[in-house]
C-alpha atoms as a PDB file:
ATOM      1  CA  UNK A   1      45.966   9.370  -3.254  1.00  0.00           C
ATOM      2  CA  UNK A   2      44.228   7.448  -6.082  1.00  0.00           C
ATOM      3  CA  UNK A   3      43.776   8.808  -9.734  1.00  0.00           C
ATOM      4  CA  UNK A   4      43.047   7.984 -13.012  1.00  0.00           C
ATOM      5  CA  UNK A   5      46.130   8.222 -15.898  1.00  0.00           C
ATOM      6  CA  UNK A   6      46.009   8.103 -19.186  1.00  0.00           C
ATOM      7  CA  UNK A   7      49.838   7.177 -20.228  1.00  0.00           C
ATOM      8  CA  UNK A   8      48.855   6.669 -23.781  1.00  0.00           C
ATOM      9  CA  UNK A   9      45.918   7.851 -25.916  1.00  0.00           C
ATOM     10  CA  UNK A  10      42.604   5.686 -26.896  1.00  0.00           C
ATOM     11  CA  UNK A  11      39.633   4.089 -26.231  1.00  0.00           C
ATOM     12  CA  UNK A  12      39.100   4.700 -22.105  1.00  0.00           C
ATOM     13  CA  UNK A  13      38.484   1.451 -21.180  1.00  0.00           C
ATOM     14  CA  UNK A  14      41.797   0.620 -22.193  1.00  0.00           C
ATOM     15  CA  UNK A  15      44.032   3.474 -21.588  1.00  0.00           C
ATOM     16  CA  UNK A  16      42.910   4.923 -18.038  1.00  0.00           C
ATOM     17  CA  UNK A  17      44.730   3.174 -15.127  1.00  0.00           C
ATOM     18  CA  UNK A  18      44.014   3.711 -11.678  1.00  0.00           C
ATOM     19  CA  UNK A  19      47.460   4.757  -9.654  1.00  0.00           C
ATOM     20  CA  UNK A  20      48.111   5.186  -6.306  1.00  0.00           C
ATOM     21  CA  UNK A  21      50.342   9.231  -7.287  1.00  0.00           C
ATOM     22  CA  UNK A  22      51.521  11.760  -5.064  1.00  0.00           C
ATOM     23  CA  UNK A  23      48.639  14.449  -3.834  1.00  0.00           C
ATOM     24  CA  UNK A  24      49.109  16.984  -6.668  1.00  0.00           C
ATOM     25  CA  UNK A  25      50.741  20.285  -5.216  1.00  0.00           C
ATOM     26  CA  UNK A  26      48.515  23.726  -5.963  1.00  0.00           C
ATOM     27  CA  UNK A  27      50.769  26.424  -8.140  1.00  0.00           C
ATOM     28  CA  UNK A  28      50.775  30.523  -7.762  1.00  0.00           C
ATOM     29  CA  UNK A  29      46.973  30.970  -7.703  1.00  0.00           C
ATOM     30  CA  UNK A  30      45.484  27.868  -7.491  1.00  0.00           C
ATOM     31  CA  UNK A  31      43.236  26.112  -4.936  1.00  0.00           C
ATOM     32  CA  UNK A  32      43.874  22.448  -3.930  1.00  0.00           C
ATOM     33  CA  UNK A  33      40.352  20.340  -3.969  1.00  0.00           C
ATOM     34  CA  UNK A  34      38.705  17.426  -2.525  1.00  0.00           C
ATOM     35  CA  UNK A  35      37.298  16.157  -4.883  1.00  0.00           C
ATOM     36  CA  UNK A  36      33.445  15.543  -3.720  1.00  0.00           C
ATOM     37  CA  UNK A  37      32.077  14.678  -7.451  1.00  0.00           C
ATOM     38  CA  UNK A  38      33.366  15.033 -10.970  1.00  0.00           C
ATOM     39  CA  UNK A  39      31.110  15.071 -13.769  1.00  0.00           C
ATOM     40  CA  UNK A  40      31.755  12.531 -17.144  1.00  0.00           C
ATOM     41  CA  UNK A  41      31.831  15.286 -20.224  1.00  0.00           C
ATOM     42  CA  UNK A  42      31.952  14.251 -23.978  1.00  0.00           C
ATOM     43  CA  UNK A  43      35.576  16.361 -23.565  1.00  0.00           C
ATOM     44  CA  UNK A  44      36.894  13.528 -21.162  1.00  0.00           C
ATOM     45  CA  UNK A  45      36.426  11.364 -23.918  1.00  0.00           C
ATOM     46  CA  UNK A  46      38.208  13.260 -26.158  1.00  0.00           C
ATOM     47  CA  UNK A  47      40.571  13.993 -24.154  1.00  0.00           C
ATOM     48  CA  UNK A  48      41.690  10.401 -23.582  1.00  0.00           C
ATOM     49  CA  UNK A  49      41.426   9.787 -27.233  1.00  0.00           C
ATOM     50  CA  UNK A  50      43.975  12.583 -27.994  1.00  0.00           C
ATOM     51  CA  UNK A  51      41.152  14.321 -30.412  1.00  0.00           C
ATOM     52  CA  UNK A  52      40.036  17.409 -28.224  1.00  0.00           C
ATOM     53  CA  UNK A  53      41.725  21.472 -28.617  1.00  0.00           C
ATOM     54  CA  UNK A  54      43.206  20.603 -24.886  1.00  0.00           C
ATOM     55  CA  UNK A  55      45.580  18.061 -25.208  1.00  0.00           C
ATOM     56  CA  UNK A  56      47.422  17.985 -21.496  1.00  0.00           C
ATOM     57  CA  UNK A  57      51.092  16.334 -21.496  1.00  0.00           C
ATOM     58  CA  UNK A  58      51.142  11.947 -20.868  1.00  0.00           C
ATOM     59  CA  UNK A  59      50.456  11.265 -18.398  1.00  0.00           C
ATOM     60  CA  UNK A  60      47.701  13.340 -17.129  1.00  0.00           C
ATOM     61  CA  UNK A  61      44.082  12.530 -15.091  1.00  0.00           C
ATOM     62  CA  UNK A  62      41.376  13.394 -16.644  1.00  0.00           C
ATOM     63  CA  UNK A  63      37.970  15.233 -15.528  1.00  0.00           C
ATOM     64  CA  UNK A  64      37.228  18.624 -16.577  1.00  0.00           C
ATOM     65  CA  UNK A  65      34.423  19.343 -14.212  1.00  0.00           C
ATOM     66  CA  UNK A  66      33.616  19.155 -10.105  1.00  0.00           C
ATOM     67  CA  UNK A  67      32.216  19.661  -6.681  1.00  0.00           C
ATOM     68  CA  UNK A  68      35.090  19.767  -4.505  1.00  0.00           C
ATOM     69  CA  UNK A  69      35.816  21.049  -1.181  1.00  0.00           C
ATOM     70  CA  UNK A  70      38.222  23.631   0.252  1.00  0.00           C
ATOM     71  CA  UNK A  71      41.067  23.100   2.697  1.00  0.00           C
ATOM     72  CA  UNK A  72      38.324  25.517   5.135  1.00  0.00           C
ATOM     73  CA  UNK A  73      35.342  23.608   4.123  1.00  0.00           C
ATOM     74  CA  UNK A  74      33.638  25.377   1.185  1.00  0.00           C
ATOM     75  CA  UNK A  75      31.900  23.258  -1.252  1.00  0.00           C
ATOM     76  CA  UNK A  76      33.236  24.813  -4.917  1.00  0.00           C
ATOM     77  CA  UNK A  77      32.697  23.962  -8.414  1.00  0.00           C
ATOM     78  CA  UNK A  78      35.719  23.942 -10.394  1.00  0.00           C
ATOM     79  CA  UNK A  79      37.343  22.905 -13.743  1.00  0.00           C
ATOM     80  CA  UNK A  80      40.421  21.481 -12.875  1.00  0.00           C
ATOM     81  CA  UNK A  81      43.642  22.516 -13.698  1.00  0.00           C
ATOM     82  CA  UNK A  82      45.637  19.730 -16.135  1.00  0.00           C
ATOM     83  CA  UNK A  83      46.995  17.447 -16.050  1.00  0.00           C
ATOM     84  CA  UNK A  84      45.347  16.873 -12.645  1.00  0.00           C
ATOM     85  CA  UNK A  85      41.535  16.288 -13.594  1.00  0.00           C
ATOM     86  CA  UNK A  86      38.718  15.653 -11.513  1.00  0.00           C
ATOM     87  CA  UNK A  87      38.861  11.453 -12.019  1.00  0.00           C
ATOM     88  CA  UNK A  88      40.747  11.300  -8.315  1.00  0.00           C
ATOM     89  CA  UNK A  89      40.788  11.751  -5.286  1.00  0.00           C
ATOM     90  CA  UNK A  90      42.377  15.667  -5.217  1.00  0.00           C
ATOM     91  CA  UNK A  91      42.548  18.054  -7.635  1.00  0.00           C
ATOM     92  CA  UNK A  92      43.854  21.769  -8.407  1.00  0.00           C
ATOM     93  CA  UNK A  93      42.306  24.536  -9.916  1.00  0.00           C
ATOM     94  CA  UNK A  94      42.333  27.955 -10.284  1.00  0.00           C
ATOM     95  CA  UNK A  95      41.285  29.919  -7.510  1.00  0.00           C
ATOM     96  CA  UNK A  96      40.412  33.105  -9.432  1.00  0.00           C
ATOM     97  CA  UNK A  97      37.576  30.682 -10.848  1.00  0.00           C
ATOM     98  CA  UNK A  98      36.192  28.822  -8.217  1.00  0.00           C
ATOM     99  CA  UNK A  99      32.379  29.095  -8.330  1.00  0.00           C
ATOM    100  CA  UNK A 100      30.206  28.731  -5.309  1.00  0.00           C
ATOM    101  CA  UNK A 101      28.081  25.089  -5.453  1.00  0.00           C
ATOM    102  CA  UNK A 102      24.670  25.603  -4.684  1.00  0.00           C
ATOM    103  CA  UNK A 103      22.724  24.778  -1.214  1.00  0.00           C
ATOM    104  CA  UNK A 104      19.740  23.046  -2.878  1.00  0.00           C
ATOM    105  CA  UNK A 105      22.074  20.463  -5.072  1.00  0.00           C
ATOM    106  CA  UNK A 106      23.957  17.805  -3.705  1.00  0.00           C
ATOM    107  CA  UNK A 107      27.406  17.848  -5.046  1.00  0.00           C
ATOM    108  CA  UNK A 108      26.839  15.172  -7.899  1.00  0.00           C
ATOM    109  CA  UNK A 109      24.063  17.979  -8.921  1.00  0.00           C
ATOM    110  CA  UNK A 110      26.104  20.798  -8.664  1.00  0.00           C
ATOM    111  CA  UNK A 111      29.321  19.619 -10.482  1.00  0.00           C
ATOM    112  CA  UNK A 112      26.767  19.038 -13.097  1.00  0.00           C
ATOM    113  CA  UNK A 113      25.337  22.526 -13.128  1.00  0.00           C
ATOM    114  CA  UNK A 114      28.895  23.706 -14.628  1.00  0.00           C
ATOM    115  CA  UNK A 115      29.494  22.938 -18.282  1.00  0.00           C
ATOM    116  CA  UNK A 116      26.300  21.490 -19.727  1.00  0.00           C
ATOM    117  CA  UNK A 117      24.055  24.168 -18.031  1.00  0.00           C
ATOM    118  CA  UNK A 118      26.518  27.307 -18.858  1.00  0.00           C
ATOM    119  CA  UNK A 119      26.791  25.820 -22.418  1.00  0.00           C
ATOM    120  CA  UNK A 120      22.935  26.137 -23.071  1.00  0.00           C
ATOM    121  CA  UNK A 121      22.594  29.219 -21.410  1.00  0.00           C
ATOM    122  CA  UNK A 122      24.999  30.872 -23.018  1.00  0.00           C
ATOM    123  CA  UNK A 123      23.743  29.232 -26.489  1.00  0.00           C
ATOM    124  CA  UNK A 124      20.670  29.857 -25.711  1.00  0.00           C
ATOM    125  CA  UNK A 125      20.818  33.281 -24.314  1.00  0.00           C
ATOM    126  CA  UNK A 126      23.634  35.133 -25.356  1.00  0.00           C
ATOM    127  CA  UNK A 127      24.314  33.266 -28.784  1.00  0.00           C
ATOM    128  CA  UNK A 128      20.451  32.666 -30.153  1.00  0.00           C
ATOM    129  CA  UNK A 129      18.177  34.831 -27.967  1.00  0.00           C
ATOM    130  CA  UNK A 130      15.849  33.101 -27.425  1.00  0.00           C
ATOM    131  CA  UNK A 131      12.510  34.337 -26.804  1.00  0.00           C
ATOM    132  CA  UNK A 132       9.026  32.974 -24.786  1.00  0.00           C
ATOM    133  CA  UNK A 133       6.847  31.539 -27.066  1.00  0.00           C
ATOM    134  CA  UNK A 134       9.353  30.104 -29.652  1.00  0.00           C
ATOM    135  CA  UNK A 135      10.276  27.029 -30.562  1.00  0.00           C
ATOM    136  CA  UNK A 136      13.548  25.426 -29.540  1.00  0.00           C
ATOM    137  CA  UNK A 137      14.779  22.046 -30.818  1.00  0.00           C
ATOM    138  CA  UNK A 138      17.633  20.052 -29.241  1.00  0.00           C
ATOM    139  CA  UNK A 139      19.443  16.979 -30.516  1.00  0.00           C
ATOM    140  CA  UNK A 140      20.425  14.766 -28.428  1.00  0.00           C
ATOM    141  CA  UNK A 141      18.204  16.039 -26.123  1.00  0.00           C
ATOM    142  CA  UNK A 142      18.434  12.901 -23.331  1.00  0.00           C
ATOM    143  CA  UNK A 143      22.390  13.756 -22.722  1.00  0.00           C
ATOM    144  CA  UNK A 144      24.101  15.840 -20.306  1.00  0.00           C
ATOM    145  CA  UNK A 145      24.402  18.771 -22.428  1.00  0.00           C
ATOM    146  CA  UNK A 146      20.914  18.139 -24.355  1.00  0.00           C
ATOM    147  CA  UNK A 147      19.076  17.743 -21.208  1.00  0.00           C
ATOM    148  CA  UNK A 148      20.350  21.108 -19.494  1.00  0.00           C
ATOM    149  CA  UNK A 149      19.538  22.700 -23.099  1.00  0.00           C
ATOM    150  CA  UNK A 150      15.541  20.970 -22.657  1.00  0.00           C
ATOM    151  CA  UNK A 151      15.291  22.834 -19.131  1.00  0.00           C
ATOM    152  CA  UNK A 152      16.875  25.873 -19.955  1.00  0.00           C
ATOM    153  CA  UNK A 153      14.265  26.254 -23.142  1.00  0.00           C
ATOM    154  CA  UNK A 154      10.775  25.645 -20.699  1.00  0.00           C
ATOM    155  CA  UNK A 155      12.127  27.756 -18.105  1.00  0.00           C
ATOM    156  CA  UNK A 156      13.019  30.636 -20.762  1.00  0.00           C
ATOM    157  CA  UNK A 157       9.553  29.943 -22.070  1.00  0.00           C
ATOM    158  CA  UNK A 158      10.181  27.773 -25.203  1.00  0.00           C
ATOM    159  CA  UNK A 159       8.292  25.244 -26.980  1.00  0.00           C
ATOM    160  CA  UNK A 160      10.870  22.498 -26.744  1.00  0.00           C
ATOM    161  CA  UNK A 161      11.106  19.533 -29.021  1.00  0.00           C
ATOM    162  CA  UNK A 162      13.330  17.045 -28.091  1.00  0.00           C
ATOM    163  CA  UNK A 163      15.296  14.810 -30.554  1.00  0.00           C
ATOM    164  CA  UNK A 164      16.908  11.215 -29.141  1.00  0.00           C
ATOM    165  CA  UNK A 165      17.937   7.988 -29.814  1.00  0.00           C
ATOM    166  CA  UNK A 166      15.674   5.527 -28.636  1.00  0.00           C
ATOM    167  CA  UNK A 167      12.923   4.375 -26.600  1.00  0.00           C
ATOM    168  CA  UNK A 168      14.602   4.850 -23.311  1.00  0.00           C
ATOM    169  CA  UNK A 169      15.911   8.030 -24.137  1.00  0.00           C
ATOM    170  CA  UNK A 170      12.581   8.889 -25.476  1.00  0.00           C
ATOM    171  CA  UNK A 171      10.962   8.496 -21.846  1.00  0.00           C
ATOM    172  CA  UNK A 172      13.793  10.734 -20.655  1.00  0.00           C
ATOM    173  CA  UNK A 173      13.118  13.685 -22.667  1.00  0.00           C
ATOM    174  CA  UNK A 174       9.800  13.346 -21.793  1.00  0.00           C
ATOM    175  CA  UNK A 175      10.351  13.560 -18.052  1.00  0.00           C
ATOM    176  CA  UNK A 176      12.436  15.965 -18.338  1.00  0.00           C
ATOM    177  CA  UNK A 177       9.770  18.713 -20.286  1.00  0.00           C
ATOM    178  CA  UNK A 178       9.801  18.204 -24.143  1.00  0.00           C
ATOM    179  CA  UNK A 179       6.578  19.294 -25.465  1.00  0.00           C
ATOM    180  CA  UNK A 180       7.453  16.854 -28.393  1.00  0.00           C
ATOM    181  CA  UNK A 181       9.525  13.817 -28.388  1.00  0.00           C
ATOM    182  CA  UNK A 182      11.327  12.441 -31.661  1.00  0.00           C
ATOM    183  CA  UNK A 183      13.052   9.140 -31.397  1.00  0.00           C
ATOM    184  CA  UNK A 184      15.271   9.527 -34.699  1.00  0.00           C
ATOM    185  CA  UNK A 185      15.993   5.781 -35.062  1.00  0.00           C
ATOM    186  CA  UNK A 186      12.031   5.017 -35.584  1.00  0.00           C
ATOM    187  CA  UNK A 187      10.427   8.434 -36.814  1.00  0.00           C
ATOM    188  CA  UNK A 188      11.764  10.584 -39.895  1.00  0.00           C
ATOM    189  CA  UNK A 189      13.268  13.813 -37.950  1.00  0.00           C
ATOM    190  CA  UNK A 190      12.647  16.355 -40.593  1.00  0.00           C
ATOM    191  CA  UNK A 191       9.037  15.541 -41.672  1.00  0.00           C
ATOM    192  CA  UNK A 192       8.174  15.664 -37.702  1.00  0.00           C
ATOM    193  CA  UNK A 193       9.479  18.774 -37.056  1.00  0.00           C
ATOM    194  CA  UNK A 194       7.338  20.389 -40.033  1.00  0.00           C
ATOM    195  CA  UNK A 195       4.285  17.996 -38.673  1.00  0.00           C
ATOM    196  CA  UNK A 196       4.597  19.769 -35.093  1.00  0.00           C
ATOM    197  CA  UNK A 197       5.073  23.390 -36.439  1.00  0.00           C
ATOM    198  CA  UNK A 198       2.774  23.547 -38.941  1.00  0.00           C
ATOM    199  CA  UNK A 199       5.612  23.542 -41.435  1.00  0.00           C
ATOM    200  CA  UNK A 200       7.266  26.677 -39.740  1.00  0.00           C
ATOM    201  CA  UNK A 201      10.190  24.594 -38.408  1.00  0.00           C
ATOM    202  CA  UNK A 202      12.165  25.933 -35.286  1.00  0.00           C
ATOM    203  CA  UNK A 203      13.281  28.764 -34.049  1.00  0.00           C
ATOM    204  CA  UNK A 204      16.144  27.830 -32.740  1.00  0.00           C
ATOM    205  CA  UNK A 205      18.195  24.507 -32.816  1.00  0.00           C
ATOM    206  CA  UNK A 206      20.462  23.503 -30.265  1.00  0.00           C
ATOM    207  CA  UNK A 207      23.269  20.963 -31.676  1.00  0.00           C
ATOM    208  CA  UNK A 208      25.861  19.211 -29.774  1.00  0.00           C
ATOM    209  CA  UNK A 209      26.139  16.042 -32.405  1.00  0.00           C
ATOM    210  CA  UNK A 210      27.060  17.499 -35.579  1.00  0.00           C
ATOM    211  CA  UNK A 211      26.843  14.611 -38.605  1.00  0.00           C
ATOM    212  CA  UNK A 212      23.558  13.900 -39.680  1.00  0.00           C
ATOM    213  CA  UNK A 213      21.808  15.896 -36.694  1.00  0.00           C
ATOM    214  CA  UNK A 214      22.994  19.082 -38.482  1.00  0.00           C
ATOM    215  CA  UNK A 215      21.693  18.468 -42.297  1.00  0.00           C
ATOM    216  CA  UNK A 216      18.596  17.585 -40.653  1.00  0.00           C
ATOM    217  CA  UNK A 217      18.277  21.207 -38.520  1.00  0.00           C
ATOM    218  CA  UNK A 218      19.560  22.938 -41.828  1.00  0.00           C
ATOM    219  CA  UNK A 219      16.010  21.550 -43.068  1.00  0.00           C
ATOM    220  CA  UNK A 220      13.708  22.890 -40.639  1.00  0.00           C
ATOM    221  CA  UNK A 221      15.329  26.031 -39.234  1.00  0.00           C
ATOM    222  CA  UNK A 222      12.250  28.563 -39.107  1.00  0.00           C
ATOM    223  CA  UNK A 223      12.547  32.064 -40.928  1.00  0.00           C
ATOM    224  CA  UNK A 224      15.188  34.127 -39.317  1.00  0.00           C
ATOM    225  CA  UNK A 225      16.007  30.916 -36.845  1.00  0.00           C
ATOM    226  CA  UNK A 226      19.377  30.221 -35.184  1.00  0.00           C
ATOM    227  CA  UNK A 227      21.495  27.079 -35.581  1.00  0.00           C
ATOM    228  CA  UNK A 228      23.691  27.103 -32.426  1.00  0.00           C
ATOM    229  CA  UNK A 229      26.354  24.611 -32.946  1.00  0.00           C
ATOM    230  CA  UNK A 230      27.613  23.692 -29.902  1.00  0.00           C
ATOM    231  CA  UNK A 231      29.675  20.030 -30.671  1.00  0.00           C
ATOM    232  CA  UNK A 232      29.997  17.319 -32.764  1.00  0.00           C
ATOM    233  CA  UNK A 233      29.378  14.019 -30.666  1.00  0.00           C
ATOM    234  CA  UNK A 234      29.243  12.307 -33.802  1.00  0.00           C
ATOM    235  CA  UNK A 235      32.328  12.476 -34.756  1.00  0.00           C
ATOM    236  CA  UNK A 236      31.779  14.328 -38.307  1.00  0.00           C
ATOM    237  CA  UNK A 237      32.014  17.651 -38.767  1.00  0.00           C
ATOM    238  CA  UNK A 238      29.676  19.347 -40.836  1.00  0.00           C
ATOM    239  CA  UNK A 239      30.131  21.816 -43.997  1.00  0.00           C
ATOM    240  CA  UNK A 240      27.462  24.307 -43.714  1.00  0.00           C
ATOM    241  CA  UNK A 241      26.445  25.928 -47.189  1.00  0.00           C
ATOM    242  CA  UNK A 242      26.383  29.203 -46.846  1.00  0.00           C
ATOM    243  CA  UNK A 243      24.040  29.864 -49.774  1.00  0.00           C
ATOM    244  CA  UNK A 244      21.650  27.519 -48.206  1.00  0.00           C
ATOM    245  CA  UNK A 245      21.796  29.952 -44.861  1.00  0.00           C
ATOM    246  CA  UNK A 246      21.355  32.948 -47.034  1.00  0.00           C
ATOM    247  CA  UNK A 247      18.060  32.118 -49.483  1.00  0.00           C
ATOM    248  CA  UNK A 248      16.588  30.799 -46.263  1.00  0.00           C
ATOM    249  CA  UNK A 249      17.579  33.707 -44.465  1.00  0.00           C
ATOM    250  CA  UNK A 250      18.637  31.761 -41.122  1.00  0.00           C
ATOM    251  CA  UNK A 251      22.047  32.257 -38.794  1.00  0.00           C
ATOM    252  CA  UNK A 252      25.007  29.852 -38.001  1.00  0.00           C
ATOM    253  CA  UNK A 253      26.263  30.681 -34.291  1.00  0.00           C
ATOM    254  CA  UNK A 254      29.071  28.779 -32.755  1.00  0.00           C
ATOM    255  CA  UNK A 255      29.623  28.294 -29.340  1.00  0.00           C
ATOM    256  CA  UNK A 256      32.948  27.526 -27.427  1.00  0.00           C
ATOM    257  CA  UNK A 257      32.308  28.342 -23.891  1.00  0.00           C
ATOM    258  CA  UNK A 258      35.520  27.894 -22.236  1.00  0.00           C
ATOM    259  CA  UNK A 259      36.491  30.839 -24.001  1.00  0.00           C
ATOM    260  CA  UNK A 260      34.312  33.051 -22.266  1.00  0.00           C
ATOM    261  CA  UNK A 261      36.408  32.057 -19.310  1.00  0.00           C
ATOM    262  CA  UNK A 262      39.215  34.220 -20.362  1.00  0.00           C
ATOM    263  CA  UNK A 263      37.374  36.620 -22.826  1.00  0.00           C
ATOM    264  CA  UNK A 264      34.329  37.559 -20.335  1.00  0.00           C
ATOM    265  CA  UNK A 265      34.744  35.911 -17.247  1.00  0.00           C
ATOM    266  CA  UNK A 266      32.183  38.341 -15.302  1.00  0.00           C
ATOM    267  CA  UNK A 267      29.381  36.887 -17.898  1.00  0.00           C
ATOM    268  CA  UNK A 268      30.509  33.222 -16.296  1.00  0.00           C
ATOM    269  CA  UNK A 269      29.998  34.772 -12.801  1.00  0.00           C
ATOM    270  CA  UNK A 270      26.472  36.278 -14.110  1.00  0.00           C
ATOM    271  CA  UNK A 271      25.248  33.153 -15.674  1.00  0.00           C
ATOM    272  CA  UNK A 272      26.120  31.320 -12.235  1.00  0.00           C
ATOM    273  CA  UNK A 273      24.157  33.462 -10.588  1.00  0.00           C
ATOM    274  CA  UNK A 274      21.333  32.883 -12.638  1.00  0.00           C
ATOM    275  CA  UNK A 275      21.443  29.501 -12.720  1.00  0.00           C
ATOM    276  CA  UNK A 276      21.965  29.087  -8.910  1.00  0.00           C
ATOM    277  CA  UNK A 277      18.802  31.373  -8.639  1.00  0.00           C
ATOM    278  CA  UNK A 278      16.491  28.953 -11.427  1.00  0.00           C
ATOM    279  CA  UNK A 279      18.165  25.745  -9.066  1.00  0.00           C
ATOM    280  CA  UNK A 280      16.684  27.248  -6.120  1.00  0.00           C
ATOM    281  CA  UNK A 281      13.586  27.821  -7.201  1.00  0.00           C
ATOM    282  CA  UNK A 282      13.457  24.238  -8.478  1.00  0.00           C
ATOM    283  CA  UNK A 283      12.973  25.271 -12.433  1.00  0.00           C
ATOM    284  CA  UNK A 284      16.374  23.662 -13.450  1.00  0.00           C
ATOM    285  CA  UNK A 285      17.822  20.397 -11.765  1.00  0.00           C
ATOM    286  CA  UNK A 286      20.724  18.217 -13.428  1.00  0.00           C
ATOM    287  CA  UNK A 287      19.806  15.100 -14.181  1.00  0.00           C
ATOM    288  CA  UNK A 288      22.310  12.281 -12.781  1.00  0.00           C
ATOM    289  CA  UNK A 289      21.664   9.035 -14.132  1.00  0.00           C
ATOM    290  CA  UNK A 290      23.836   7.096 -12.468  1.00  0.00           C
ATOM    291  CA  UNK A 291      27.224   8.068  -9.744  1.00  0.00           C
ATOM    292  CA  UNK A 292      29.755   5.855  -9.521  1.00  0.00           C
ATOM    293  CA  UNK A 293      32.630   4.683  -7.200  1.00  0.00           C
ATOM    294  CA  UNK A 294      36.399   5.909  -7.700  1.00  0.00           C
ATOM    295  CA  UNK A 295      37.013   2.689  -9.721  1.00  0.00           C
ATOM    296  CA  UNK A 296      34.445   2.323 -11.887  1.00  0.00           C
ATOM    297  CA  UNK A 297      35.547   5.657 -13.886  1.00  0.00           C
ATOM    298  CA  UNK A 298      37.029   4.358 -16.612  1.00  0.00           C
ATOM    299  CA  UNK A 299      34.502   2.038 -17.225  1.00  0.00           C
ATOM    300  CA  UNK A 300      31.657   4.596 -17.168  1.00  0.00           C
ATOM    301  CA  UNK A 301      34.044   7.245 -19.281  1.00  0.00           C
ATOM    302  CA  UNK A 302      33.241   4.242 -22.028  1.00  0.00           C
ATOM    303  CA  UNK A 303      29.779   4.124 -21.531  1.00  0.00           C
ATOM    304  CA  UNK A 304      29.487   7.577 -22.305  1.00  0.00           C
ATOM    305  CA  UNK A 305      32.097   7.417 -25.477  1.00  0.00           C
ATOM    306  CA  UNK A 306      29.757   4.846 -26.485  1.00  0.00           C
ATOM    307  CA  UNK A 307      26.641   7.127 -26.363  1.00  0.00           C
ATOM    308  CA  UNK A 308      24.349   4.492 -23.854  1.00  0.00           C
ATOM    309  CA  UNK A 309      24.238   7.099 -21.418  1.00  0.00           C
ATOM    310  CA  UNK A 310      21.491   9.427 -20.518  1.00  0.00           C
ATOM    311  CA  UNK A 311      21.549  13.202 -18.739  1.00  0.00           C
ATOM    312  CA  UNK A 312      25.301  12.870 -16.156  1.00  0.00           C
ATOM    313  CA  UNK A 313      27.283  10.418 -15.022  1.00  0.00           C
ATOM    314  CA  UNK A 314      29.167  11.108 -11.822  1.00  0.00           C
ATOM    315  CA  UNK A 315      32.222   9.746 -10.831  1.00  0.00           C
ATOM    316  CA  UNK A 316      31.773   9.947  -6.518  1.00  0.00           C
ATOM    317  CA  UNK A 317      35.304   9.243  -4.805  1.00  0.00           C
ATOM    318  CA  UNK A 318      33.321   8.126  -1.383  1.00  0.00           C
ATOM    319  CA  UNK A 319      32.453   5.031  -2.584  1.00  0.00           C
ATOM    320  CA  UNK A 320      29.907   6.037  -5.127  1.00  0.00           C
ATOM    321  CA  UNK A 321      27.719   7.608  -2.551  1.00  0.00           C
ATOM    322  CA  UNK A 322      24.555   9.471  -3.308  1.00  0.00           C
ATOM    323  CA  UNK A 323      25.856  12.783  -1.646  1.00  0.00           C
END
């Protein structure tokens, strides 16, 4: 089979080869998967860089999230077990884990509904609680994680603003529900947010970027608001001052999903469920910019290292197919 290998760590472009390997053999309770779609996650580049928690022996494939299909026929969504990631042709995961992929998504769709969509739920759920009628800002809100976050908010009931870089990005948000759009390279974040809350700020702020993005939702957190922090696509980590969150009387929640995995993994089941059900009923739907062939995976990983991208890039092994 094909698959992408990263034999050394760096910049994706340069490090992922393509590699004609041997079909990667399932262990004691795992599943092997064909793989239908794998989603392109911030992680992946991280991964390949040699900066992320998970760092899977050289050489390894990455791909942390996808659609695949059983040896009988089931369409799954997995996180694949490393170092066999989702960037080939078959991959192995656990079976324990294997979550059902939804009739009413196609399988670029459903790979998607994984990570970026149980990330904000979870933030914005069982982290922030966040209530109809508040206000919820995301950063980055035109990305795979931000975007999931911007649906999650409207269908929970939130006023959503949506924070992105860029014209283009700016239309995106838009489409995809923001009550109010902020394009941080032309308007002045902070005195926006107090301009569209009548100088309340937000309730809760949804941040996957970290940097800059953070001092600015330190500024406008609301009385009593939540600061989930959820990444740091940035690249720089932020010192929160606790006296800051104290005279101002807000909270500081972090988020690290993947642990709920092993901590809670009947919540993961539960939030499935529900977002299967808000899928159906067509309140939630990922947004897939763009799928690509088996080849063009390294290329795109870059793309999205390089922060052009907007809502999911798919990596599609049949030829880049919309299926």
């Amino acid at each position: 089979m094909q698959a992408w290998q990263v034999h050394e760590n760096g910049e994706p472009s340069e490090v992922m080869r393509l590699s004609d390997v041997e079909r990667p053999t399932p262990g004691e309770g795992q599943t092997l998967l064909k793989v239908r779609a794998a989603n392109i996650n911030f992680p992946d580049v991280l991964m390949v860089r040699g900066h992320y928690q998970v760092r899977p022996p050289l050489p390894f494939t990455p791909g942390v999230e996808i659609c695949g299909e059983t040896e009988d026929g089931r369409r799954v969504i997995a996180n694949p077990a490393l170092p066999y990631g989702g960037f080939a042709e078959y991959a192995v995961a656990d079976t324990a884990a294997l979550l059902p992929a939804p009739d009413s998504l196609d399988n670029a769709e459903a790979a998607a509904l994984h990570i970026g969509y149980q990330t904000g739920w979870f933030g914005l759920h069982r982290r922030a609680r966040l209530e109809a009628g508040e206000t919820l800002l995301v950063h980055a809100a035109a990305g795979g994680v931000g975007s999931a976050a911007v649906q999650l908010g409207k269908a929970a009931g939130a006023t959503v603003i949506g924070v992105v870089g860029g014209p283009d990005k700016a239309a995106v948000a838009r489409e995809l529900g923001c009550d109010v759009v902020i394009d941080r390279r032309a308007e002045d974040v902070v005195g926006a947010v107090k301009a569209a809350t009548g100088g309340r700020g937000a309730d809760v702020i949804y941040d996957p970027v970290g940097g800059e993005a953070y001092t600015q939702s330190a500024k406008v957190v609301a009385f009593e608001g939540r600061i989930v922090v959820v990444g740091f696509a940035s690249g720089t980590i932020p010192s929160p001052s606790l006296n800051h969150a104290l005279v101002k009387n807000y909270a500081i929640l972090g988020l690290h999903w993947g642990l709920y995995n092993t901590k809670n993994p009947k919540l993961v089941q539960h939030c499935h469920e529900q977002l299967t059900d808000l899928a159906a009923r067509g309140v939630i739907k990922p947004l897939v910019s763009e799928r690509v062939a088996l080849d063009g995976a390294a290329a795109a990983v870059q793309r999205v290292a390089d922060g052009v991208t907007t809502g999911r890039v798919a990596v599609v092994p049949q030829n880049g197919a919309a299926v």
